[in-house]
PDB file of N, CA and C in Angstrom:
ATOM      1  N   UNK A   1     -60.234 -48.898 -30.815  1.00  0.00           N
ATOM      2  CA  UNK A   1     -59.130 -49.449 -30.044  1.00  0.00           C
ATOM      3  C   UNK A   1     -59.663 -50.601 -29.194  1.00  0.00           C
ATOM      4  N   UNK A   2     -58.892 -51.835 -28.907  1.00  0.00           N
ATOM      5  CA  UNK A   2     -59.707 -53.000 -28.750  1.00  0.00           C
ATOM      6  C   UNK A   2     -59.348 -52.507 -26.705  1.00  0.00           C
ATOM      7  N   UNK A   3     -60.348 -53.594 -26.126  1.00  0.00           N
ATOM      8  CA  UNK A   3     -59.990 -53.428 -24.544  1.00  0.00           C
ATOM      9  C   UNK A   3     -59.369 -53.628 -23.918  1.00  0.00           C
ATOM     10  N   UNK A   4     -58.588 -52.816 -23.232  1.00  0.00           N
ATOM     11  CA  UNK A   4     -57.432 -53.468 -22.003  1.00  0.00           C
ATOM     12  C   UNK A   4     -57.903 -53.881 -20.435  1.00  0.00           C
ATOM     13  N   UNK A   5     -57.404 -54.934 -20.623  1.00  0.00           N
ATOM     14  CA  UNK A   5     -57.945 -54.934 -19.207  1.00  0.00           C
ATOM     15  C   UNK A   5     -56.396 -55.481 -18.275  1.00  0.00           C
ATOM     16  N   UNK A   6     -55.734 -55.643 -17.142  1.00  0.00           N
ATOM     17  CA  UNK A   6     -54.812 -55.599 -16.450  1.00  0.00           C
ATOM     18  C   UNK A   6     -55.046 -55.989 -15.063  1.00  0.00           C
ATOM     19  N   UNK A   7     -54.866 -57.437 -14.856  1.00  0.00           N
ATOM     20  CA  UNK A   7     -54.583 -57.989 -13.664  1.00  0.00           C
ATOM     21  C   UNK A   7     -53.452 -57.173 -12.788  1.00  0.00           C
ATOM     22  N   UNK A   8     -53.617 -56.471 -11.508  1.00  0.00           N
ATOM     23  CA  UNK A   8     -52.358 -55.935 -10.554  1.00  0.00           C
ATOM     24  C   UNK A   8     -52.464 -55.703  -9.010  1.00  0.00           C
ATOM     25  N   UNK A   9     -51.672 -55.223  -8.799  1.00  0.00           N
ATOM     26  CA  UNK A   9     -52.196 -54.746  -7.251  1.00  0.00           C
ATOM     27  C   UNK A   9     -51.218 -53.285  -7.267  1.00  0.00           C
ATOM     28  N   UNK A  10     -51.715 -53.146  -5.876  1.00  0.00           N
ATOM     29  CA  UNK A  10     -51.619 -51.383  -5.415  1.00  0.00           C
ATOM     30  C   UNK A  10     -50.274 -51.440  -5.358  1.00  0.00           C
ATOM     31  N   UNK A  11     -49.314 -52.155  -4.909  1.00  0.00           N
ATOM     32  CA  UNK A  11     -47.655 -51.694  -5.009  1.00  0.00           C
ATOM     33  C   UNK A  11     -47.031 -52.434  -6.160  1.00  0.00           C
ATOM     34  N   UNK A  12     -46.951 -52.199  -7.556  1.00  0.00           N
ATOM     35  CA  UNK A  12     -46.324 -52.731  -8.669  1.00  0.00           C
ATOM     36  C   UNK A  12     -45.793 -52.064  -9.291  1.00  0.00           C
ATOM     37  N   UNK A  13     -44.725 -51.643  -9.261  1.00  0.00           N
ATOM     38  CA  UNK A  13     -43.482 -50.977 -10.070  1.00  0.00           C
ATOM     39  C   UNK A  13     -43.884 -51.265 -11.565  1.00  0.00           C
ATOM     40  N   UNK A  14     -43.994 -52.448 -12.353  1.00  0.00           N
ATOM     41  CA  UNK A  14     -43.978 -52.840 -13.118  1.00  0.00           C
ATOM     42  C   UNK A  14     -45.371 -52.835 -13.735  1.00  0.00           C
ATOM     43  N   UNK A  15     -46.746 -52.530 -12.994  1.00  0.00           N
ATOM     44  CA  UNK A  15     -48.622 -52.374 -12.970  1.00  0.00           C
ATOM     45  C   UNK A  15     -47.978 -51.058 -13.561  1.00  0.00           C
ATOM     46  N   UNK A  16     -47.190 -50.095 -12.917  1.00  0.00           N
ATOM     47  CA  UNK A  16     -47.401 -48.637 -12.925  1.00  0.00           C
ATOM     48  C   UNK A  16     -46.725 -48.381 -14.832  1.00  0.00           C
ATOM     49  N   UNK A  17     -45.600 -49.601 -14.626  1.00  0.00           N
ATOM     50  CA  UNK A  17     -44.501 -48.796 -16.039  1.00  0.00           C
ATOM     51  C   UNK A  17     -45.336 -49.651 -17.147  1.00  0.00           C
ATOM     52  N   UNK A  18     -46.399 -50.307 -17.091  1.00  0.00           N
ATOM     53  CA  UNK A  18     -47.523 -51.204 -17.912  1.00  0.00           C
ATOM     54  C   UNK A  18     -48.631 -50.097 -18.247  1.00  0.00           C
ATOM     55  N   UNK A  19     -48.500 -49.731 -17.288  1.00  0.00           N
ATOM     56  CA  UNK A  19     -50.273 -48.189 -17.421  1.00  0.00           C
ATOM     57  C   UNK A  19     -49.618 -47.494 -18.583  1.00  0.00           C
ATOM     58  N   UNK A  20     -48.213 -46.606 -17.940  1.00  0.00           N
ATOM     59  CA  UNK A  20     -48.105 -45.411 -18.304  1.00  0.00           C
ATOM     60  C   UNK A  20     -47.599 -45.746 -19.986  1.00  0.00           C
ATOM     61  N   UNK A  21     -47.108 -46.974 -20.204  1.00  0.00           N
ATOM     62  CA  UNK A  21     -46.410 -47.373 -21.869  1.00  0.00           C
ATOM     63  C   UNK A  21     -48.244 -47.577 -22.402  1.00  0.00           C
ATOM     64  N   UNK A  22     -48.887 -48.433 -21.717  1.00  0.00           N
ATOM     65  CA  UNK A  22     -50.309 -47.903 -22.363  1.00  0.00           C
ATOM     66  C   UNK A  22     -50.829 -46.594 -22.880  1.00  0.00           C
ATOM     67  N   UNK A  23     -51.015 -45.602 -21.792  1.00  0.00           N
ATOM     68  CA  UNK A  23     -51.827 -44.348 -21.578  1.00  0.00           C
ATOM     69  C   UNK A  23     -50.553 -43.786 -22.879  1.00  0.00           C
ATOM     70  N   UNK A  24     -49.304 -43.499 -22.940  1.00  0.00           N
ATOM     71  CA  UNK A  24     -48.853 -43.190 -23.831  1.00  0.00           C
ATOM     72  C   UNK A  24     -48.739 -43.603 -25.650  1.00  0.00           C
ATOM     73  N   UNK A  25     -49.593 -44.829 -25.593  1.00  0.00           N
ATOM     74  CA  UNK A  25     -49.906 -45.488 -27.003  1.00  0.00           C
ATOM     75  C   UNK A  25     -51.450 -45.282 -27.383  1.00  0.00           C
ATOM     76  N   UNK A  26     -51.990 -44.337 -26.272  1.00  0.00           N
ATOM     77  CA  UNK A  26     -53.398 -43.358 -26.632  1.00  0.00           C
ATOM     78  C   UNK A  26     -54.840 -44.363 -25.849  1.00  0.00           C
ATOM     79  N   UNK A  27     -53.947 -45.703 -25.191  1.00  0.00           N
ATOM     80  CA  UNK A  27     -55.490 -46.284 -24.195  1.00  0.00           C
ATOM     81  C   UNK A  27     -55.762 -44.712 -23.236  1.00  0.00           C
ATOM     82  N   UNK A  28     -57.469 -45.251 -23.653  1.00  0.00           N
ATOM     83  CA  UNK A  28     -58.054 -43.723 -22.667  1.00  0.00           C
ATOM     84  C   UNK A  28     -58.420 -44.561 -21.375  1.00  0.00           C
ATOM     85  N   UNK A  29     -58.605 -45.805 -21.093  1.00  0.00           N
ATOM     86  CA  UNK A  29     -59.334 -46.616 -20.460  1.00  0.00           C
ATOM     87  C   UNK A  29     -58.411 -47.964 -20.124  1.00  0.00           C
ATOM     88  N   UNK A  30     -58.160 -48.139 -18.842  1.00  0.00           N
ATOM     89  CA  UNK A  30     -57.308 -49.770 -18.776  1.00  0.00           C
ATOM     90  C   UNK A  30     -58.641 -50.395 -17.483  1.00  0.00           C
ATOM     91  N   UNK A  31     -58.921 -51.249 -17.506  1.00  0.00           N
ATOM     92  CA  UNK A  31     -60.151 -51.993 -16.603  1.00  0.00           C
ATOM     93  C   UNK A  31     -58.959 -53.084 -15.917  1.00  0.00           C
ATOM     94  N   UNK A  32     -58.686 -52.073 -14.505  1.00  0.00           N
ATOM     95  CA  UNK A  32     -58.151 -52.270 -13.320  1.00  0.00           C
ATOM     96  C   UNK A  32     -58.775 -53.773 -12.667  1.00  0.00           C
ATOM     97  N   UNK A  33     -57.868 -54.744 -12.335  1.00  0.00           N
ATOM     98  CA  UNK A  33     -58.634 -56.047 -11.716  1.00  0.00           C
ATOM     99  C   UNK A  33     -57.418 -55.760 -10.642  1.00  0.00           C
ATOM    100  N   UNK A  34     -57.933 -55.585  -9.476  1.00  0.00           N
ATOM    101  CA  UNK A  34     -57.067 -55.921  -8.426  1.00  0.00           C
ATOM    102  C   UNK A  34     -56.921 -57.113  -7.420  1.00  0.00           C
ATOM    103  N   UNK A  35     -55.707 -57.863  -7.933  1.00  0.00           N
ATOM    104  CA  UNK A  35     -55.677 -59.556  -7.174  1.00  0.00           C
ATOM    105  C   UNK A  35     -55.223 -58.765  -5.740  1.00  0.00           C
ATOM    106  N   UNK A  36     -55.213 -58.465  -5.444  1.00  0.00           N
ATOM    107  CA  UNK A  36     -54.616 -57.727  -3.734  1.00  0.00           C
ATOM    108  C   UNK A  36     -55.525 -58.064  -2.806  1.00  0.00           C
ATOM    109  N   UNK A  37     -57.330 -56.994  -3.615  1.00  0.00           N
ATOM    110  CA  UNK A  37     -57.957 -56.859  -2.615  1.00  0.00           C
ATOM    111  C   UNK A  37     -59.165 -57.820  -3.221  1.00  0.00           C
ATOM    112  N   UNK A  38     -58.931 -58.758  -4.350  1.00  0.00           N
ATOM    113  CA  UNK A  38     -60.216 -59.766  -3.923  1.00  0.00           C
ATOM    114  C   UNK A  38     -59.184 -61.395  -4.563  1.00  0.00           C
ATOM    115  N   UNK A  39     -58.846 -62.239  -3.363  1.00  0.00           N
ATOM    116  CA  UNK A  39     -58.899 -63.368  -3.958  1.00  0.00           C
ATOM    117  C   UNK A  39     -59.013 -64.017  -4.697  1.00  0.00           C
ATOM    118  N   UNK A  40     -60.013 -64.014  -5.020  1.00  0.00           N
ATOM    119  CA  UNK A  40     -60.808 -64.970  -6.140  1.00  0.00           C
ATOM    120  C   UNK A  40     -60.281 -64.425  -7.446  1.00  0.00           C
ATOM    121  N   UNK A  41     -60.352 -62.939  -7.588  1.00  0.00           N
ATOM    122  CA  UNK A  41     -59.744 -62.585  -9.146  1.00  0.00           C
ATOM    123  C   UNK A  41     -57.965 -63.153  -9.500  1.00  0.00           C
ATOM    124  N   UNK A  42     -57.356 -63.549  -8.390  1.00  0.00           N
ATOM    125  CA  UNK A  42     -56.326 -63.700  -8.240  1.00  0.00           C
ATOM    126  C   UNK A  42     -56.006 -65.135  -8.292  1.00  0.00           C
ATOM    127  N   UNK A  43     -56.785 -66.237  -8.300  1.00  0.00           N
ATOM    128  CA  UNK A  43     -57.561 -67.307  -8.816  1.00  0.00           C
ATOM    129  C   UNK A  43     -57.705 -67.707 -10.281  1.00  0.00           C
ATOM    130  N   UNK A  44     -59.145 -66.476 -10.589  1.00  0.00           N
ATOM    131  CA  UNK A  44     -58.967 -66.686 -11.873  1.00  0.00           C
ATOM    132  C   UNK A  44     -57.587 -66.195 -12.428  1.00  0.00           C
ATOM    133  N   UNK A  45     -57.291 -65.559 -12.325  1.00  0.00           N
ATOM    134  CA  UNK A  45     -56.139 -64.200 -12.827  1.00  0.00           C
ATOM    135  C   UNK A  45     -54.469 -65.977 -13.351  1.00  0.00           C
ATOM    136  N   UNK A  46     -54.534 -66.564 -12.569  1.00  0.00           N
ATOM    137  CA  UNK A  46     -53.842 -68.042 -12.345  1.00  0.00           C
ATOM    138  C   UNK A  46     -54.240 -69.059 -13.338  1.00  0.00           C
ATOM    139  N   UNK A  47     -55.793 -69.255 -13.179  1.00  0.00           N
ATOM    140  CA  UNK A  47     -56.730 -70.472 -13.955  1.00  0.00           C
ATOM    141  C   UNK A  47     -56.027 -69.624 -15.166  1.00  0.00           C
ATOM    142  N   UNK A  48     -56.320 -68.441 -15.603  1.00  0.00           N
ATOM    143  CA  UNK A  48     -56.583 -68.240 -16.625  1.00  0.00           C
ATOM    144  C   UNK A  48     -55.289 -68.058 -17.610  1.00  0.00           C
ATOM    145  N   UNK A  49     -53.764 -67.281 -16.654  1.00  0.00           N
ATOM    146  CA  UNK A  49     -52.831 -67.267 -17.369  1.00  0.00           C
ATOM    147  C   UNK A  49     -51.897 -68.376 -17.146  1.00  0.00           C
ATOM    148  N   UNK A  50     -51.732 -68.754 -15.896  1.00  0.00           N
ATOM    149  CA  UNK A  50     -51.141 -70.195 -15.763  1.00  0.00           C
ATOM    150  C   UNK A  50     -49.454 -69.185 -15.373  1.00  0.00           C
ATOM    151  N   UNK A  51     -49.725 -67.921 -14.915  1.00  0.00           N
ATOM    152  CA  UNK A  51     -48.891 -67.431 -14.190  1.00  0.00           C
ATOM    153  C   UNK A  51     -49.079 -66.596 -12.909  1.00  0.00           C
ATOM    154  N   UNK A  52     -48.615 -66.374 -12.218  1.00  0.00           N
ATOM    155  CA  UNK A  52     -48.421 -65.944 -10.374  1.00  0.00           C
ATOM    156  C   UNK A  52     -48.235 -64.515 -10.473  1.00  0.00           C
ATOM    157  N   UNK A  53     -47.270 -63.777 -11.739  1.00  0.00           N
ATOM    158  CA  UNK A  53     -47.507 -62.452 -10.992  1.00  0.00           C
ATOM    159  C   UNK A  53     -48.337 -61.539 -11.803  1.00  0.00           C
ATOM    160  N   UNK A  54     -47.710 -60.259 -11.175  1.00  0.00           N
ATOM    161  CA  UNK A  54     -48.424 -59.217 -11.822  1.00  0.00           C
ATOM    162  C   UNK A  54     -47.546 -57.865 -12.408  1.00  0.00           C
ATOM    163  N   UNK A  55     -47.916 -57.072 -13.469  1.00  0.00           N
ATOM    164  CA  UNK A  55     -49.265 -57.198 -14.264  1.00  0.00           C
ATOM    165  C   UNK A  55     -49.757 -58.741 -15.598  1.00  0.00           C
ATOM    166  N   UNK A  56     -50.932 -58.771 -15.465  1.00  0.00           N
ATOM    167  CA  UNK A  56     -51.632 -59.766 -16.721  1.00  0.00           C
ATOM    168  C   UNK A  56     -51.905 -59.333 -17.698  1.00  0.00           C
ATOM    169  N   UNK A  57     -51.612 -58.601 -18.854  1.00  0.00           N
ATOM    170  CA  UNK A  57     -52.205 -57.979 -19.556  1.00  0.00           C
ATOM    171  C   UNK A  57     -53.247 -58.301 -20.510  1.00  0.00           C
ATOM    172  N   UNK A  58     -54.594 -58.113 -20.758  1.00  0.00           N
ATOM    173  CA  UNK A  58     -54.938 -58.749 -21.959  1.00  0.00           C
ATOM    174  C   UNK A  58     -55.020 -57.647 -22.512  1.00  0.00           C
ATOM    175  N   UNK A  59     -55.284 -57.661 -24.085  1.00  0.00           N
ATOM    176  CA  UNK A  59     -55.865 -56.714 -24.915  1.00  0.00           C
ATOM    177  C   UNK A  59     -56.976 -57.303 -25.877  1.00  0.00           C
ATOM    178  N   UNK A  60     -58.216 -56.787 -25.966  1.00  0.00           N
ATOM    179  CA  UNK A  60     -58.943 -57.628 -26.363  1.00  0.00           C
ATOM    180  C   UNK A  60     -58.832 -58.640 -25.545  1.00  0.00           C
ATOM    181  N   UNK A  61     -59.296 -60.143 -26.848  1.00  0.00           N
ATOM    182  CA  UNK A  61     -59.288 -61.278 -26.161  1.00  0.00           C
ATOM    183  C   UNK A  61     -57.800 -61.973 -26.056  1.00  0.00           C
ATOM    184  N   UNK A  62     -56.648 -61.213 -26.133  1.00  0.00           N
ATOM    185  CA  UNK A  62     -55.486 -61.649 -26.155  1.00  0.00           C
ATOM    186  C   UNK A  62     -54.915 -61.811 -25.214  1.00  0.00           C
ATOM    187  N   UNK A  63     -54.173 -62.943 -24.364  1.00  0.00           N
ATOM    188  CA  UNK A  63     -53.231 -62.545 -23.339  1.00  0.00           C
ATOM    189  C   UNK A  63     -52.113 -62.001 -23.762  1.00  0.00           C
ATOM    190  N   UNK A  64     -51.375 -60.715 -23.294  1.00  0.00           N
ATOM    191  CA  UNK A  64     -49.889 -60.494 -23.530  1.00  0.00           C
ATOM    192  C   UNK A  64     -49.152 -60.814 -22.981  1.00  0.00           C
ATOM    193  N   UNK A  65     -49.634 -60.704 -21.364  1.00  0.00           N
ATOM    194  CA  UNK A  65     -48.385 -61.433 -20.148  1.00  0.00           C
ATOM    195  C   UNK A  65     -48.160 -60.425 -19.243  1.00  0.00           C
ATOM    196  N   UNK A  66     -46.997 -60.025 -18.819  1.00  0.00           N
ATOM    197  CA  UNK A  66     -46.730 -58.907 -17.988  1.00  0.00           C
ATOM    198  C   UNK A  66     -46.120 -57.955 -18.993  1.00  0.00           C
ATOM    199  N   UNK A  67     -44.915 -56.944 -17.918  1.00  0.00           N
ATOM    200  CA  UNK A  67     -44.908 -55.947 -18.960  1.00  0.00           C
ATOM    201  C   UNK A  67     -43.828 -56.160 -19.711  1.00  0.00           C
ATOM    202  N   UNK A  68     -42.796 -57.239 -19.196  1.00  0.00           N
ATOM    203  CA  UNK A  68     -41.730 -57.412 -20.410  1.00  0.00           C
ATOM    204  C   UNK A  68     -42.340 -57.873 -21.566  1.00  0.00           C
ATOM    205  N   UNK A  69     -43.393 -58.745 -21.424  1.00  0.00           N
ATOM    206  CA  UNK A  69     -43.811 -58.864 -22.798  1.00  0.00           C
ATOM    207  C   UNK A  69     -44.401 -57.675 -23.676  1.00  0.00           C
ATOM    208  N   UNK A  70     -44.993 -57.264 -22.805  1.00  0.00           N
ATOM    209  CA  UNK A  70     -45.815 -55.555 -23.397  1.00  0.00           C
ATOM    210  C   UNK A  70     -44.772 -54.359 -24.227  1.00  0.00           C
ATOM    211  N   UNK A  71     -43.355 -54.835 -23.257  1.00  0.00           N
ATOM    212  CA  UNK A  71     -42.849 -53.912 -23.875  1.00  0.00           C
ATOM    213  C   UNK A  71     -42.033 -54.563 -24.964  1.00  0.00           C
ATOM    214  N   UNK A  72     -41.969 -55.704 -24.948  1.00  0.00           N
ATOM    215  CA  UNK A  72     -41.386 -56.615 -25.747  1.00  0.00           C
ATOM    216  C   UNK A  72     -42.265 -56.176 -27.406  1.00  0.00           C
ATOM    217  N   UNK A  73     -43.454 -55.807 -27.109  1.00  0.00           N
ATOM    218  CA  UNK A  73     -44.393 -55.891 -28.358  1.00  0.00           C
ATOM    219  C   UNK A  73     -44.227 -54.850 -29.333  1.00  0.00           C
ATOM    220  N   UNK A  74     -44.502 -53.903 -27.654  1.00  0.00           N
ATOM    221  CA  UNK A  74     -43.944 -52.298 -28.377  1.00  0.00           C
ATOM    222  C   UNK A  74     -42.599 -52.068 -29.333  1.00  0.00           C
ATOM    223  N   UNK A  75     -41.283 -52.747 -28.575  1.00  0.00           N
ATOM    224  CA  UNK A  75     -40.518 -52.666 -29.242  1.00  0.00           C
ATOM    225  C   UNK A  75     -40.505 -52.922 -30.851  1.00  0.00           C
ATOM    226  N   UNK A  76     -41.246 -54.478 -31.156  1.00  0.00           N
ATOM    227  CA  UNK A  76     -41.021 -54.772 -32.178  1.00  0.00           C
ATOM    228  C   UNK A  76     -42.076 -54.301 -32.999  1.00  0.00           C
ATOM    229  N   UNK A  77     -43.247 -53.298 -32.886  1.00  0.00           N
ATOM    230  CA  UNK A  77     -44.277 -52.591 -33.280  1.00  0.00           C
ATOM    231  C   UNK A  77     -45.075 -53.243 -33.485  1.00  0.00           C
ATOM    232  N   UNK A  78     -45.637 -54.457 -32.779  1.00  0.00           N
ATOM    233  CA  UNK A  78     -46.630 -55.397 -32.902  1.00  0.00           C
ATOM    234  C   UNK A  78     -47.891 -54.552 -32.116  1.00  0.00           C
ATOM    235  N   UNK A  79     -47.677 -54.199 -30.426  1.00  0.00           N
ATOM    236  CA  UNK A  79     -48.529 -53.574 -29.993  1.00  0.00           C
ATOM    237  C   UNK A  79     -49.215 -52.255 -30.331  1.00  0.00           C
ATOM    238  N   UNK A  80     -49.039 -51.908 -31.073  1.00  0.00           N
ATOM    239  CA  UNK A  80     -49.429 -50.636 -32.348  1.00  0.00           C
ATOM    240  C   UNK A  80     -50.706 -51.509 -32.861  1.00  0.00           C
ATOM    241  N   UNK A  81     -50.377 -52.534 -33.157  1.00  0.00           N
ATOM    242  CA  UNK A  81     -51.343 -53.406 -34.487  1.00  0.00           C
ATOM    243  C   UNK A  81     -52.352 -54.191 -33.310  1.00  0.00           C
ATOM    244  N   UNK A  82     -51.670 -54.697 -32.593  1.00  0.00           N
ATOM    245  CA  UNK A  82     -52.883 -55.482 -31.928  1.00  0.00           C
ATOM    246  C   UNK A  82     -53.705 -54.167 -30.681  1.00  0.00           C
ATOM    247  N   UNK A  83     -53.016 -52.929 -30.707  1.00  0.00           N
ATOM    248  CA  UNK A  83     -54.407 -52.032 -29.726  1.00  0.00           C
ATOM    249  C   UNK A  83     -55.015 -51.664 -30.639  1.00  0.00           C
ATOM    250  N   UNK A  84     -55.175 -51.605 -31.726  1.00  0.00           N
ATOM    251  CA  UNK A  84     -55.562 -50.645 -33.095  1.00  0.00           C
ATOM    252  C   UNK A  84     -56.191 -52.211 -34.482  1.00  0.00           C
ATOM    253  N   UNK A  85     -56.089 -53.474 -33.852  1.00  0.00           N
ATOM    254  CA  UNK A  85     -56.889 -54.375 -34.425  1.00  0.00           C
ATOM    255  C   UNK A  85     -57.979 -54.690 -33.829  1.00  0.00           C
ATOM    256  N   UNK A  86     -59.126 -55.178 -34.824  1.00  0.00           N
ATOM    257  CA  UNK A  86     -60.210 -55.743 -34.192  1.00  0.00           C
ATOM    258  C   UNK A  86     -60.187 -57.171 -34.204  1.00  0.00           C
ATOM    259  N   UNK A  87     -58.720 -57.544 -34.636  1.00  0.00           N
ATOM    260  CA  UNK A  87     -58.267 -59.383 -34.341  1.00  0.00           C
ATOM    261  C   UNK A  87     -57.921 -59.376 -33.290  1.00  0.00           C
ATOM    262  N   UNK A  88     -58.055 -59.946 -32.748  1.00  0.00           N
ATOM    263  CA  UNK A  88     -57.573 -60.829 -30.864  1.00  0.00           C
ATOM    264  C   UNK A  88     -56.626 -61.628 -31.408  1.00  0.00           C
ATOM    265  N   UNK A  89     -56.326 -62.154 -32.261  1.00  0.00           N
ATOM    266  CA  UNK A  89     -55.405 -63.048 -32.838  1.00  0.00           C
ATOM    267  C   UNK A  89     -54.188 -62.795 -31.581  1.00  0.00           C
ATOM    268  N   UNK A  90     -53.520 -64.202 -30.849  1.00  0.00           N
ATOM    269  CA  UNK A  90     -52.565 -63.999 -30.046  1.00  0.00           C
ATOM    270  C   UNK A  90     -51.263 -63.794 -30.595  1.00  0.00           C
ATOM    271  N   UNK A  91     -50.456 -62.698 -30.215  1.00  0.00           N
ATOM    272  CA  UNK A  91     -48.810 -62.499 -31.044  1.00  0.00           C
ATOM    273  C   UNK A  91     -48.065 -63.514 -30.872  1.00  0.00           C
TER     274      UNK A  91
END
C-alpha cells in the first residue's frame, strides 16, 4: 500500500472525515504534518500545493487535495487503485 501522508491541524472536521474514509480503505499508517503547530510546514504545505487549507492529501508521490477530492476518488473507485498502486501517476 503506497504512503499517506496528510497536511492538517488539531480542529478539522474535514482532517478527521479524511483519516477515518482512509483507516476504513485498510491505511494502517497516515504521517500526520501539522500546519497549526509548525509554520514552516504550513509554508511548504502552500509552496507545494498552491492551496491554503486543510487536509493536503498525498498518497505516494501524488497530490489528491483535500477531502472532497479524496472522496471524490473513492466514489469513482480510483482511490482503491491509486492506495493499492505502486504508480504515483496523478488522477
Amino acid at each position: 500500500m503506497n504512503k499517506v501522508r496528510m497536511y492538517s491541524t488539531a480542529i478539522c472536521p474535514y482532517c478527521v472525515m479524511a483519516e477515518r474514509l482512509l483507516l476504513g480503505k485498510g491505511v494502517s499508517q497516515i504521517e500526520k504534518l501539522r500546519v497549526d503547530l509548525d509554520p514552516a510546514l504550513r509554508a511548504e504545505m502552500m509552496e507545494k500545493t498552491r492551496r491554503r487549507t486543510v487536509p493536503q492529501i498525498y498518497i505516494g508521490e501524488t497530490h489528491v487535495g483535500g477531502f472532497d477530492d479524496l472522496a471524490r476518488l473513492d466514489r469513482s473507485g480510483q482511490l482503491n487503485k491509486l492506495l493499492n498502486s505502486g504508480d504515483d501517476e496523478t488522477s
